[in-house]
C-alpha atoms as a PDB file:
ATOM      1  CA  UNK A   1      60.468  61.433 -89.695  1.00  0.00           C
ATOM      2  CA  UNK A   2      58.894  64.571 -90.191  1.00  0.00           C
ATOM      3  CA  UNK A   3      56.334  65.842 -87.227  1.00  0.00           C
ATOM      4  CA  UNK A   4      53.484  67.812 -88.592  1.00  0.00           C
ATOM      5  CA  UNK A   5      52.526  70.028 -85.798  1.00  0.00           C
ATOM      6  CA  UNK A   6      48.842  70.091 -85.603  1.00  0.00           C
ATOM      7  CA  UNK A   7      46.971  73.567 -85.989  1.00  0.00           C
ATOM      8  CA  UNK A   8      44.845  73.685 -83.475  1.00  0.00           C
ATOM      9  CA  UNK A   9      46.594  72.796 -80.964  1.00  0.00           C
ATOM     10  CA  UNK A  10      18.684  73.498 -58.848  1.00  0.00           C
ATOM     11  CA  UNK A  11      20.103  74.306 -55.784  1.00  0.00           C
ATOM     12  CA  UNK A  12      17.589  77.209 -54.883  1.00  0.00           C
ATOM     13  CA  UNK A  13      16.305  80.124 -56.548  1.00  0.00           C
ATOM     14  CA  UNK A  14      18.424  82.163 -59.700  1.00  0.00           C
ATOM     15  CA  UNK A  15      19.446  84.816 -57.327  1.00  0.00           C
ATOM     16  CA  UNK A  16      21.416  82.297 -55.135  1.00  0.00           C
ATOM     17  CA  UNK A  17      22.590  80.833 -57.722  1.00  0.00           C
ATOM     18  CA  UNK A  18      23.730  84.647 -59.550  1.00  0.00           C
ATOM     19  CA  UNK A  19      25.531  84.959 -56.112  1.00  0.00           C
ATOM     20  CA  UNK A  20      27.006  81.675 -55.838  1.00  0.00           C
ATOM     21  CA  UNK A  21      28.234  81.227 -59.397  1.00  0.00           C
ATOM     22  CA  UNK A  22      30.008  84.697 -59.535  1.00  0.00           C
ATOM     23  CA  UNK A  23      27.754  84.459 -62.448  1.00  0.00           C
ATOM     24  CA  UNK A  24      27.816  87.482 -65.125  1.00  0.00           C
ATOM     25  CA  UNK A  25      25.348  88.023 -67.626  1.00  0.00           C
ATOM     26  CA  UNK A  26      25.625  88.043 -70.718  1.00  0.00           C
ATOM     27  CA  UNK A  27      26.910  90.901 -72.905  1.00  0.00           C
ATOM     28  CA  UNK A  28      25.120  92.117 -76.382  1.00  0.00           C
ATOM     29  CA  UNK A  29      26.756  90.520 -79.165  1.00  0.00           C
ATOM     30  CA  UNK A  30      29.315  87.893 -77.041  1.00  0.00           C
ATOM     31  CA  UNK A  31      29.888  85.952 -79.942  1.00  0.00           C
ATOM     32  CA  UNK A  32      31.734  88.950 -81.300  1.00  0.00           C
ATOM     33  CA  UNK A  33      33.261  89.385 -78.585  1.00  0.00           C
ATOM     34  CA  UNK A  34      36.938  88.721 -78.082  1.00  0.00           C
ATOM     35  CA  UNK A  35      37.714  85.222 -77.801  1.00  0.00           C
ATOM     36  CA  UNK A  36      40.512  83.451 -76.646  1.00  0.00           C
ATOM     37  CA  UNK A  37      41.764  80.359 -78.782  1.00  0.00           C
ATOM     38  CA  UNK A  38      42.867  77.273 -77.670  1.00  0.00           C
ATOM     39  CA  UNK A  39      44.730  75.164 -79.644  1.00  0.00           C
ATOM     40  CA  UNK A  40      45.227  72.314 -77.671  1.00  0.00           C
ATOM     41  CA  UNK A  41      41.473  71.663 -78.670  1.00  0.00           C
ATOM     42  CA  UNK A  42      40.905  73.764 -81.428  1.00  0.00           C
ATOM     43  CA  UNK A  43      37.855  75.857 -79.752  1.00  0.00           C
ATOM     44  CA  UNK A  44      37.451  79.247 -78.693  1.00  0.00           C
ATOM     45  CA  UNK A  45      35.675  81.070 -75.571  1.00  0.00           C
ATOM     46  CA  UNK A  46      34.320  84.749 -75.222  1.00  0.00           C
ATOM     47  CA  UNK A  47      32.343  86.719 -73.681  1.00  0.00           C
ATOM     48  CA  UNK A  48      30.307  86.188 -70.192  1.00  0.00           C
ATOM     49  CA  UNK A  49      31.926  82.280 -70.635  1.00  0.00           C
ATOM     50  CA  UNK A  50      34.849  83.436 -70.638  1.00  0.00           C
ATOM     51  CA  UNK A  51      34.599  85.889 -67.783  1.00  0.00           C
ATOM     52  CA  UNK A  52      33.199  82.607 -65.841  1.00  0.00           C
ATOM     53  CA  UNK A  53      36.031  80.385 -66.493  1.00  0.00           C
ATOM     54  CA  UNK A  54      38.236  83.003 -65.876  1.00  0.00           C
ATOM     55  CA  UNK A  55      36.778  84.559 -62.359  1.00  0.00           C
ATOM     56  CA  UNK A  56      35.914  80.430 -61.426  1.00  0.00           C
ATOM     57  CA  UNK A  57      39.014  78.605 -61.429  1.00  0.00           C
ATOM     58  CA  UNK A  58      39.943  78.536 -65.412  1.00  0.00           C
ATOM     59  CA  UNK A  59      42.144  76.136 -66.761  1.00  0.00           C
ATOM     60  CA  UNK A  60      42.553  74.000 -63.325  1.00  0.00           C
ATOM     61  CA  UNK A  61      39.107  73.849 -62.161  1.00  0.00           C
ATOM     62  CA  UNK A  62      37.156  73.670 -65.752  1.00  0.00           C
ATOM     63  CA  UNK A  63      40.006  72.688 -68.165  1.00  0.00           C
ATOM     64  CA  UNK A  64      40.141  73.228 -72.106  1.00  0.00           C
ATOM     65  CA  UNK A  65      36.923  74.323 -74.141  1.00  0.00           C
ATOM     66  CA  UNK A  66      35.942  70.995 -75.430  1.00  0.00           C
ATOM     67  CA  UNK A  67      32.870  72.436 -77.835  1.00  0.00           C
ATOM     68  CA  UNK A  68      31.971  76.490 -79.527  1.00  0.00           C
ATOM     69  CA  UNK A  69      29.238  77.855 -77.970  1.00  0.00           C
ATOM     70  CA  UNK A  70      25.901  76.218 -79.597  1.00  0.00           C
ATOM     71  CA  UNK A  71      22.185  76.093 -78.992  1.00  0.00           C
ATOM     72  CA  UNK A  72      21.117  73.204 -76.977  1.00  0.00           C
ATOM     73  CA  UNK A  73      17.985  71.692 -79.227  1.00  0.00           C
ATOM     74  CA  UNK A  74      16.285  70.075 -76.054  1.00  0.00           C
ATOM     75  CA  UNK A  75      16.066  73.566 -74.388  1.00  0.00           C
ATOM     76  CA  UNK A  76      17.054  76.136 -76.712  1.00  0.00           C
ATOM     77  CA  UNK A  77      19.881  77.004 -74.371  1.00  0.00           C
ATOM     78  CA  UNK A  78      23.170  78.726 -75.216  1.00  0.00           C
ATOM     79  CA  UNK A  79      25.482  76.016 -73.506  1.00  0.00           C
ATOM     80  CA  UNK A  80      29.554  75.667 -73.971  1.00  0.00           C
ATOM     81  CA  UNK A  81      31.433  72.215 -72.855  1.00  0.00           C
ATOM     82  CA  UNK A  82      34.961  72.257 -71.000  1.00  0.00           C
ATOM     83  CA  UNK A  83      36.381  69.358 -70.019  1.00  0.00           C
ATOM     84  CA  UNK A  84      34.942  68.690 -66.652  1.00  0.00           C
ATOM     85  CA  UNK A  85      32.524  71.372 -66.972  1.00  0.00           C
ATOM     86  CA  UNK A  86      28.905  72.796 -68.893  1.00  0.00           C
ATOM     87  CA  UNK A  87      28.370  76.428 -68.870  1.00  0.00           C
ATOM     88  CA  UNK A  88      25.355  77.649 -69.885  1.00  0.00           C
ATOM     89  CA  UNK A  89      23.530  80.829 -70.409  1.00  0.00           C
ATOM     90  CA  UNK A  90      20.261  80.627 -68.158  1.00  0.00           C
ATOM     91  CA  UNK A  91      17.085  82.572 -67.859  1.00  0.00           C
ATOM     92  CA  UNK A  92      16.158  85.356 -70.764  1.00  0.00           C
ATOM     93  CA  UNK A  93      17.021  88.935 -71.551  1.00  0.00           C
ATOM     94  CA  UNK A  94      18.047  91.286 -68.399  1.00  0.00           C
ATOM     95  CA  UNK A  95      17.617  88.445 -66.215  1.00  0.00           C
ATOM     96  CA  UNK A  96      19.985  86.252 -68.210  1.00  0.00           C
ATOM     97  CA  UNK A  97      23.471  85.512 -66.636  1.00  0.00           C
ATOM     98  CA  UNK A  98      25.961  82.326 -66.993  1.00  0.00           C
ATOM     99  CA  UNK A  99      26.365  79.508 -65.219  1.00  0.00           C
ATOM    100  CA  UNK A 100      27.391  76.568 -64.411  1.00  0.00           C
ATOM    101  CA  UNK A 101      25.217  73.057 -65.849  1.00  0.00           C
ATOM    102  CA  UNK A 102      24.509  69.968 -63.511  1.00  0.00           C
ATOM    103  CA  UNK A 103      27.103  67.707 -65.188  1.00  0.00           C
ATOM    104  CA  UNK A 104      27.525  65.123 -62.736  1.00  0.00           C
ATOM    105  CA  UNK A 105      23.116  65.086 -62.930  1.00  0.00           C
ATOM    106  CA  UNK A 106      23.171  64.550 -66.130  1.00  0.00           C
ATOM    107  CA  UNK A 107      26.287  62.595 -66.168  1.00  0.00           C
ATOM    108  CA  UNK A 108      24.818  59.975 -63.834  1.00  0.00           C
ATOM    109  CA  UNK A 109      21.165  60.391 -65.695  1.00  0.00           C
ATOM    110  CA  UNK A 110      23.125  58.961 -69.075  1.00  0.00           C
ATOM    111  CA  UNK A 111      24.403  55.705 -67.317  1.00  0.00           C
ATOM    112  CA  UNK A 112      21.345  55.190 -65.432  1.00  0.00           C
ATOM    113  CA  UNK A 113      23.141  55.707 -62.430  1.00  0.00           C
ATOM    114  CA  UNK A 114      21.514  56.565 -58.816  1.00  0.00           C
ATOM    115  CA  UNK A 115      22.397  56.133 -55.125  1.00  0.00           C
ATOM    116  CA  UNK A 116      20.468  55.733 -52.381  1.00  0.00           C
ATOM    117  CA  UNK A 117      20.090  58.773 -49.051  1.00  0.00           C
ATOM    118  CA  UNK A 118      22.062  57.879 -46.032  1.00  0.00           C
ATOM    119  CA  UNK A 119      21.417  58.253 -42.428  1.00  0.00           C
ATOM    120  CA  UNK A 120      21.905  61.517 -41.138  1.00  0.00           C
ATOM    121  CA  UNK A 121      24.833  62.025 -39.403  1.00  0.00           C
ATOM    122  CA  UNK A 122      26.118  65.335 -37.145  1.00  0.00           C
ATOM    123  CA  UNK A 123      28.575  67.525 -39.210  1.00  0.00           C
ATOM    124  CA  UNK A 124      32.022  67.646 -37.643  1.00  0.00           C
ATOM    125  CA  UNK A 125      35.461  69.398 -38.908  1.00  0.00           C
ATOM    126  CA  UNK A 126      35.807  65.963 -40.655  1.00  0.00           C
ATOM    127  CA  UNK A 127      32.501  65.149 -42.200  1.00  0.00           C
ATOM    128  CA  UNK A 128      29.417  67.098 -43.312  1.00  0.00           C
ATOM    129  CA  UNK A 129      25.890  65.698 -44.169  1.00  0.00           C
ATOM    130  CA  UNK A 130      23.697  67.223 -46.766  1.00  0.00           C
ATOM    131  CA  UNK A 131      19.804  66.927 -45.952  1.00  0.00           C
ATOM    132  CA  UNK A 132      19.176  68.389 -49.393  1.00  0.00           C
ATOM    133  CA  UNK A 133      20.512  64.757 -51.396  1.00  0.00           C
ATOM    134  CA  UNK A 134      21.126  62.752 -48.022  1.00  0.00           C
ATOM    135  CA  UNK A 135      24.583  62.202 -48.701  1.00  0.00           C
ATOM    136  CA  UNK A 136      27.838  63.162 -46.630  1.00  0.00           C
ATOM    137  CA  UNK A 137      31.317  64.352 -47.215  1.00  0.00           C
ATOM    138  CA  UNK A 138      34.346  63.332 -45.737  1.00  0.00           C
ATOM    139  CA  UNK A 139      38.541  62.814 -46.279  1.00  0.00           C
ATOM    140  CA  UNK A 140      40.422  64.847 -49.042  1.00  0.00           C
ATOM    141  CA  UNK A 141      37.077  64.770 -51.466  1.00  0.00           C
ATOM    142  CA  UNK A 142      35.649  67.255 -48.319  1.00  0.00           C
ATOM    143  CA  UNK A 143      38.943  69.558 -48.862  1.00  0.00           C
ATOM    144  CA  UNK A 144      38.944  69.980 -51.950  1.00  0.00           C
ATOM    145  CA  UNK A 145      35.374  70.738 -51.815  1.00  0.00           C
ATOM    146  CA  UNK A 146      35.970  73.183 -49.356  1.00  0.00           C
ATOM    147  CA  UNK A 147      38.825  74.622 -51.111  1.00  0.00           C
ATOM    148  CA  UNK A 148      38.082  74.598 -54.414  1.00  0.00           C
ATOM    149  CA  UNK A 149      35.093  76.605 -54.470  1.00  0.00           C
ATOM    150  CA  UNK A 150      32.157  74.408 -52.534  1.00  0.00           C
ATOM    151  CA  UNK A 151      28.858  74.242 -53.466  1.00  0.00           C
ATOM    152  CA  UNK A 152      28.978  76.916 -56.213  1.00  0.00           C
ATOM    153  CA  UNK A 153      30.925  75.161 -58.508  1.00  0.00           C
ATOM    154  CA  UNK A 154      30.219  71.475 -57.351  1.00  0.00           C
ATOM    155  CA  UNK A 155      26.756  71.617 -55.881  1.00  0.00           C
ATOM    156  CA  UNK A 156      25.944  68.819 -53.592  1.00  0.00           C
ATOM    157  CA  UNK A 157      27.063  65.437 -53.108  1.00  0.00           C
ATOM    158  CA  UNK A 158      24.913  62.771 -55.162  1.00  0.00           C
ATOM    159  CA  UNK A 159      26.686  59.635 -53.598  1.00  0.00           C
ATOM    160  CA  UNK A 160      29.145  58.644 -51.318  1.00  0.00           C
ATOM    161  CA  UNK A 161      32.735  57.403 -52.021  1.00  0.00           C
ATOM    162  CA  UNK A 162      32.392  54.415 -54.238  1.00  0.00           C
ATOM    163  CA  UNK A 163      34.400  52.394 -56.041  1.00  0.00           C
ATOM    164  CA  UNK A 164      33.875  52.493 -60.035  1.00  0.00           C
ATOM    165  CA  UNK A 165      36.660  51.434 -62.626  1.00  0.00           C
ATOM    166  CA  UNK A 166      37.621  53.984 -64.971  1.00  0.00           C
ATOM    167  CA  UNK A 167      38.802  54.499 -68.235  1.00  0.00           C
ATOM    168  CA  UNK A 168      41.784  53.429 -67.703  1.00  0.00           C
ATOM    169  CA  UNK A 169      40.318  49.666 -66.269  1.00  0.00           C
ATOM    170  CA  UNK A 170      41.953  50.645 -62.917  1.00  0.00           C
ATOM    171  CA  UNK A 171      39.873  50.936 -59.871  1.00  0.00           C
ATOM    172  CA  UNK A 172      39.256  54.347 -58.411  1.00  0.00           C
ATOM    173  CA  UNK A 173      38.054  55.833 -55.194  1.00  0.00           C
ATOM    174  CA  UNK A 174      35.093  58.436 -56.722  1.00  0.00           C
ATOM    175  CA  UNK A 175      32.487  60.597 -55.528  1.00  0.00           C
ATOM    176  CA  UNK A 176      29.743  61.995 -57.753  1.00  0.00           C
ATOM    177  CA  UNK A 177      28.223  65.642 -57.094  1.00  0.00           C
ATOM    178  CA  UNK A 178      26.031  67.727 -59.111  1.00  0.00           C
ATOM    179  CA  UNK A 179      28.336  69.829 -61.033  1.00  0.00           C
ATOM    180  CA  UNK A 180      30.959  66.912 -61.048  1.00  0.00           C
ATOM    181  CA  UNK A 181      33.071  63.703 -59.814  1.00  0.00           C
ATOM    182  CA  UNK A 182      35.639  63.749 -57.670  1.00  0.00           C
ATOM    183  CA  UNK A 183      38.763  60.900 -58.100  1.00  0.00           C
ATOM    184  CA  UNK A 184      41.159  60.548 -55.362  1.00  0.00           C
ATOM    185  CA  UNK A 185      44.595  58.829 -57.159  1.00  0.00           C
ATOM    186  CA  UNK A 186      46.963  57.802 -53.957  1.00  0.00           C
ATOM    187  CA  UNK A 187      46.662  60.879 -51.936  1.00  0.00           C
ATOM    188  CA  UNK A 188      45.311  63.970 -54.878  1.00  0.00           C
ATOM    189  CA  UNK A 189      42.262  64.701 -55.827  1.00  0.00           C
ATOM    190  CA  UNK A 190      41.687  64.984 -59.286  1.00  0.00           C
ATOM    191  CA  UNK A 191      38.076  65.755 -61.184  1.00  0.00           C
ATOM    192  CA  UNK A 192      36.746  63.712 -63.645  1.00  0.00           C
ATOM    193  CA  UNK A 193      36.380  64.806 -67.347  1.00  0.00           C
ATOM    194  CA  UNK A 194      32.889  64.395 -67.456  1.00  0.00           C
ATOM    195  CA  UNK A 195      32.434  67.241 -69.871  1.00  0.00           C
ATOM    196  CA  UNK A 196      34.906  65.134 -72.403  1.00  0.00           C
ATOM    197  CA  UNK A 197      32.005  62.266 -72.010  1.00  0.00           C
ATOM    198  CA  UNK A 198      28.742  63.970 -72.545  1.00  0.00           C
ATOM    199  CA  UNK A 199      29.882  66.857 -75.316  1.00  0.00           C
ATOM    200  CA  UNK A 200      27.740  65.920 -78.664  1.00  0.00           C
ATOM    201  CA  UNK A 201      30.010  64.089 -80.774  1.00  0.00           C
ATOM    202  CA  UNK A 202      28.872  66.820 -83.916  1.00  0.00           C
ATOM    203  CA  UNK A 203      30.444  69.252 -81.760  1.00  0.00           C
ATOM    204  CA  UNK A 204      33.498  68.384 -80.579  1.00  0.00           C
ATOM    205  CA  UNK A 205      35.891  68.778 -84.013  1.00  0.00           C
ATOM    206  CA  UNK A 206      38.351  71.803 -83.447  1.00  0.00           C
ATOM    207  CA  UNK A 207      38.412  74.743 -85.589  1.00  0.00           C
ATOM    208  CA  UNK A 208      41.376  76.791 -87.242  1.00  0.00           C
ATOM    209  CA  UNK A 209      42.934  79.319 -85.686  1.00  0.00           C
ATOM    210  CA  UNK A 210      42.018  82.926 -86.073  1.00  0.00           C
ATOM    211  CA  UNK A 211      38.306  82.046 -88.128  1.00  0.00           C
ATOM    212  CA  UNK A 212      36.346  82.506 -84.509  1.00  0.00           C
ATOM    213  CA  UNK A 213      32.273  81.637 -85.155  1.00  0.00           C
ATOM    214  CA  UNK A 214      30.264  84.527 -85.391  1.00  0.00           C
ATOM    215  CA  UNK A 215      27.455  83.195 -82.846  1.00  0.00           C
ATOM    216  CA  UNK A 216      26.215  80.296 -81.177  1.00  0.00           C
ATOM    217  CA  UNK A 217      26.200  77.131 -83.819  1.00  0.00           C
ATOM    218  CA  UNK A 218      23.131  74.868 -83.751  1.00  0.00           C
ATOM    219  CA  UNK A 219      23.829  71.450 -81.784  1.00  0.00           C
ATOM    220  CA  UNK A 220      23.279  69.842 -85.151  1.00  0.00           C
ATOM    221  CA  UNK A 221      22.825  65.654 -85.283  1.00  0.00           C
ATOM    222  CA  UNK A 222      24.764  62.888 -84.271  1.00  0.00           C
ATOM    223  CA  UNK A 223      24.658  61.564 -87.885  1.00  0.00           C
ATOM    224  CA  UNK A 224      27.154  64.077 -88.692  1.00  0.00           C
ATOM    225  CA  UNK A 225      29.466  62.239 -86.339  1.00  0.00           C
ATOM    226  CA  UNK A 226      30.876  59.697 -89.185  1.00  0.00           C
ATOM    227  CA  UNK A 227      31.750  62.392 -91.572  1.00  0.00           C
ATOM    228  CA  UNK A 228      33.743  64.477 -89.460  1.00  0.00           C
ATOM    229  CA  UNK A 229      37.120  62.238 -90.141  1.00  0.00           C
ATOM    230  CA  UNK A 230      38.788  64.947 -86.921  1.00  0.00           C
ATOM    231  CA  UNK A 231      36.716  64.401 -84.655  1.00  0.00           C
ATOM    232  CA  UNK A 232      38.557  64.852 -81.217  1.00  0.00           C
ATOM    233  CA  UNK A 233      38.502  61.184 -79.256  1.00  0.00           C
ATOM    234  CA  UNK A 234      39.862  60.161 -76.086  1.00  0.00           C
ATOM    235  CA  UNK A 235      43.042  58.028 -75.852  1.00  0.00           C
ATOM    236  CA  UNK A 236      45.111  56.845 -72.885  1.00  0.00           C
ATOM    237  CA  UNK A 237      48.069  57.792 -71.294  1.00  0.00           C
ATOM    238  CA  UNK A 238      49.379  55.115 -68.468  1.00  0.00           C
ATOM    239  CA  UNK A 239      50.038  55.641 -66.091  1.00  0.00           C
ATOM    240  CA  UNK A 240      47.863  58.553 -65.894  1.00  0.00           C
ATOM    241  CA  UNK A 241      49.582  60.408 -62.835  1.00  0.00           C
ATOM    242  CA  UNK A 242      53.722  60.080 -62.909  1.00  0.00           C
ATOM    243  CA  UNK A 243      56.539  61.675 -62.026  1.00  0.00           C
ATOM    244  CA  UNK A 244      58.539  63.934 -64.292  1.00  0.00           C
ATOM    245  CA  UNK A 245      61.409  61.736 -65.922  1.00  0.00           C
ATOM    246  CA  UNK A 246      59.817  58.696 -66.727  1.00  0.00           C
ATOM    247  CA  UNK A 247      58.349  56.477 -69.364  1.00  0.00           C
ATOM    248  CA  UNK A 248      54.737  56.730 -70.415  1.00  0.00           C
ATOM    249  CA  UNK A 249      52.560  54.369 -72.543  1.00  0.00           C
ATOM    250  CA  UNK A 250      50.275  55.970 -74.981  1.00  0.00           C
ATOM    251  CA  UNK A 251      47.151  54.072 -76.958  1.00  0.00           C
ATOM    252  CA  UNK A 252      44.720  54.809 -79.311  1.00  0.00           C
ATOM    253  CA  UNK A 253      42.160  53.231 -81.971  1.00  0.00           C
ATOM    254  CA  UNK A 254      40.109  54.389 -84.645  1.00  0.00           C
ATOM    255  CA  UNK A 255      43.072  55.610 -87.265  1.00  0.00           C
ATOM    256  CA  UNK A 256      43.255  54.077 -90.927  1.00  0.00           C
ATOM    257  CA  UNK A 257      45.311  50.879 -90.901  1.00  0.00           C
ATOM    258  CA  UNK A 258      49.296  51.652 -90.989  1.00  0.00           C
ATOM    259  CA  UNK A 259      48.348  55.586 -91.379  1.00  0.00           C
ATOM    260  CA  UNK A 260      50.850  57.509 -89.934  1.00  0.00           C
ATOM    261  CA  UNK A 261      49.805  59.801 -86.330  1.00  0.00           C
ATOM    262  CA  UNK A 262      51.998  62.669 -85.086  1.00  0.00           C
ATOM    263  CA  UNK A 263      52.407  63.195 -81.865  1.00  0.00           C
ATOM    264  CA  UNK A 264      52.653  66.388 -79.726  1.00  0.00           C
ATOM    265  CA  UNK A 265      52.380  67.510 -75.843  1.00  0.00           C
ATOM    266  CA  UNK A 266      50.410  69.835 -74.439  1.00  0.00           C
ATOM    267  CA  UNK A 267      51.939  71.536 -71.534  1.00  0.00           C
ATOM    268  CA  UNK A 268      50.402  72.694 -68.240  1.00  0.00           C
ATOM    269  CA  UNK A 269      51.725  76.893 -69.381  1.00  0.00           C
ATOM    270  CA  UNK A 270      49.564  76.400 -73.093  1.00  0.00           C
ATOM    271  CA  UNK A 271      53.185  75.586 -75.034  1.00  0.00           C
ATOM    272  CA  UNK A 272      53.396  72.374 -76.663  1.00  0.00           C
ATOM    273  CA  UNK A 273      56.365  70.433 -77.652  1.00  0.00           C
ATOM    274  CA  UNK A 274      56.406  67.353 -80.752  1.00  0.00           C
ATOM    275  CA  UNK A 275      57.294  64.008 -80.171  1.00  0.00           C
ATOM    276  CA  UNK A 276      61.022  63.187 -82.789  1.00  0.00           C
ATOM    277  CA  UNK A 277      58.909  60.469 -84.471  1.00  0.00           C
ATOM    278  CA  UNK A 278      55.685  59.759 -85.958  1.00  0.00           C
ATOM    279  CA  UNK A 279      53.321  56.707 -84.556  1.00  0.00           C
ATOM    280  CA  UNK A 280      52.692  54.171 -86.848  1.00  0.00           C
ATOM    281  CA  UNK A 281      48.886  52.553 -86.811  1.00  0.00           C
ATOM    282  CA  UNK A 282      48.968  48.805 -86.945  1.00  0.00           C
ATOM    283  CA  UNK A 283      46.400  47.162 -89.533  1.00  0.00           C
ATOM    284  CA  UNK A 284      43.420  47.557 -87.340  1.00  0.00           C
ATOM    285  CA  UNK A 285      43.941  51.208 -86.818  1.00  0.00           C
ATOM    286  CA  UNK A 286      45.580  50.465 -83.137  1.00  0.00           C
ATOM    287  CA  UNK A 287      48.709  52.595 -81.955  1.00  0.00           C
ATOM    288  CA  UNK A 288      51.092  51.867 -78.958  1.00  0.00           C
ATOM    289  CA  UNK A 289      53.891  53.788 -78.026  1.00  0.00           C
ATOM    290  CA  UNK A 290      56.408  54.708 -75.008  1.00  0.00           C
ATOM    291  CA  UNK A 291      57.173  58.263 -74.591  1.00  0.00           C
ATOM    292  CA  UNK A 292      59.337  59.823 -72.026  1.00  0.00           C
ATOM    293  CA  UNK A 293      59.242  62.954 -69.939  1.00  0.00           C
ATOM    294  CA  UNK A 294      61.887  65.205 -68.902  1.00  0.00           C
ATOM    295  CA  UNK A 295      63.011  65.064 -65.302  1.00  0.00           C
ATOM    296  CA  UNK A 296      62.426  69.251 -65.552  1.00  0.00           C
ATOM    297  CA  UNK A 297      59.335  69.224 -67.027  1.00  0.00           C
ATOM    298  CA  UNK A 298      56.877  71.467 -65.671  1.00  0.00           C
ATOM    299  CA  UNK A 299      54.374  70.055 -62.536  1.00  0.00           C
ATOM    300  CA  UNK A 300      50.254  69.919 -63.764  1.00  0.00           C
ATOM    301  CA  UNK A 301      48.096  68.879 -66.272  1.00  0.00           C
ATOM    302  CA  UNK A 302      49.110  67.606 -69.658  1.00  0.00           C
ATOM    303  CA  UNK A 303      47.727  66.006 -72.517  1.00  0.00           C
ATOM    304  CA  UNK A 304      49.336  63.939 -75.734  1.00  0.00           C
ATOM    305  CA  UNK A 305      47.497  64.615 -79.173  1.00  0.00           C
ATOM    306  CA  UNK A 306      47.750  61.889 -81.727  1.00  0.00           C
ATOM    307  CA  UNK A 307      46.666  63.432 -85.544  1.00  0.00           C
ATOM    308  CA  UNK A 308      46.297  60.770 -88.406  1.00  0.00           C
ATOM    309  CA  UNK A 309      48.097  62.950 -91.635  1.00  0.00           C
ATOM    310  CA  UNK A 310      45.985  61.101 -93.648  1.00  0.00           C
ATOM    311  CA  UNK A 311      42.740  60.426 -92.119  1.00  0.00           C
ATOM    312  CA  UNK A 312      43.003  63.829 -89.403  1.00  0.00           C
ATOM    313  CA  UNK A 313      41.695  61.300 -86.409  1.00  0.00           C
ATOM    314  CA  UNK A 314      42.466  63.521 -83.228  1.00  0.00           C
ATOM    315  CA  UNK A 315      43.002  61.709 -79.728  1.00  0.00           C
ATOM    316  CA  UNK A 316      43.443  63.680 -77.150  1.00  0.00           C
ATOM    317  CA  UNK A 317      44.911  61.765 -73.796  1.00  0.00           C
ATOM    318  CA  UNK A 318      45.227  63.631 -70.767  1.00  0.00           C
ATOM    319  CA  UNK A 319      47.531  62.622 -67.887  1.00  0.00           C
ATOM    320  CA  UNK A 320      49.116  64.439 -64.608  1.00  0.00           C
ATOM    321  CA  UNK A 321      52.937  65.022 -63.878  1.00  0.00           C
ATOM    322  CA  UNK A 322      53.070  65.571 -60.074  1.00  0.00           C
ATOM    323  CA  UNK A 323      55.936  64.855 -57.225  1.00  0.00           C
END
């Protein structure tokens, strides 16, 4: 069968937080800016955003645009998702630089979600307490804090480890923070795409290449949600860390009964490659399929993409190929 490729592929005052973010601030007329497209969602990112990303960590610490820039209507704030990160443009005028939102917050605030302070305990090379939210850090989820850029990009621990079943219905050592969640699969740290959960569904369709917005967009309603027949959804890839070589399940819902879904990979260097063979939905708009790797294939993060040719249902399913 043919593959249609698809086209788009607080913690203290705003100084320490301008000198812990790296923060920039904004430049006159960003949205004009050049922007960088990404077609493995369909969004674009410019200006002091993408300076952030960029100077922060990029692709591996933040991921893939998940949103355009828009104006948040609780706050009137400039705000962009990625997929395990907010960034938003805080304060006004000269004072105004970007930065990084309180995800995991907000993130925990949705689900109704809240965990107790612990005892204090004294901070060795193998654990550290926090006074400010009474909660330690220990293990791997302390090096990778540590190494992957600390309280600036995480801010502080909001639990301990838990824990908490994931999307996947598999059980998961996790550890919330501020700016994220931590997920330790066998021995690697991974973060959690909490960006994917909480960007507004209006928001999250991709757009075409080289037709960039020309500013912020308004955040718009959720009742626009139905009538956007592409709007990008989360699937599942199992299982969702592997080797390279080996055969991968893939599932997804929401397509029109026996509608037809090509299938493509993104790849950890921003290539993609199709799938030989289209998906075919079952009656209740269900696909299943194996897919195989290549025993070569590149180490990192990758991601299948399901589109319906008929209905233009994106799912987007991220998994991990790692040794």
């Amino acid at each position: 069968m043919n593959l249609r490729r698809g086209r788009w592929t607080v913690a203290f005052t705003l100084l320490v937080l301008v000198l812990l973010l790296g923060a920039t601030p904004p430049t006159a007329g960003q949205a004009q800016a050049a922007k960088s497209y990404f077609p493995q969602t369909g969004h674009y990112l410019g200006g002091s955003f993408r300076t952030l990303w960029e100077s922060r960590g990029g692709l591996a610490i933040f991921g893939f645009p998940v949103s355009e820039e828009f104006v948040q209507k609780s706050d009137g704030r400039v705000v962009q998702y990625f997929e395990r990160a907010r960034f938003e443009v805080i304060g006004n005028g000269n004072t105004a630089f970007a930065g990084l939102g309180l995800i995991g917050t907000d993130y925990l605030r949705a689900r109704g979600l809240g965990f107790p302070r612990v005892a204090p305990v004294a901070n060795t090379a193998t654990q550290r307490y926090f006074p400010e939210t009474g909660h330690t850090l220990i293990g791997a989820f302390k090096r990778y804090w540590e190494g992957k850029g600390g309280l600036a990009i995480y801010g502080f621990p909001l639990s301990e480890e838990i824990t908490e079943q994931l999307d996947d219905g598999r059980n998961y050592t996790v550890q919330y923070f501020e700016r994220a969640r931590f997920e330790l699969v066998g021995s690697q740290v991974r973060q959690g795409l909490l960006g994917s959960a909480l960007v507004p569904c209006q928001r999250r369709p991709g757009l075409p290449p080289n037709s960039p917005p020309n500013g912020p967009l308004p955040e718009g309603n959720t009742s626009e949600c139905n009538a956007l027949p592409n709007v990008v959804a989360n699937g599942r890839v199992y299982p969702n860390v592997s080797i390279p070589g080996t055969v991968l399940g893939f599932e997804a819902r929401g397509y029109q009964p026996n509608e037809p879904v090509s299938l493509w990979l993104n790849l950890p260097d921003g290539t993609t490659r199709g799938l030989p063979y289209q998906a075919i939905a079952g009656g209740d708009g269900y696909v299943l399929i194996g897919f195989r790797t290549e025993a070569t294939d590149l180490l990192g993060q990758w991601s299948l993409v399901g589109q319906g040719t008929q209905s233009g249902r994106v799912v987007l399913s991220p998994f991990r190929l790692q040794r």
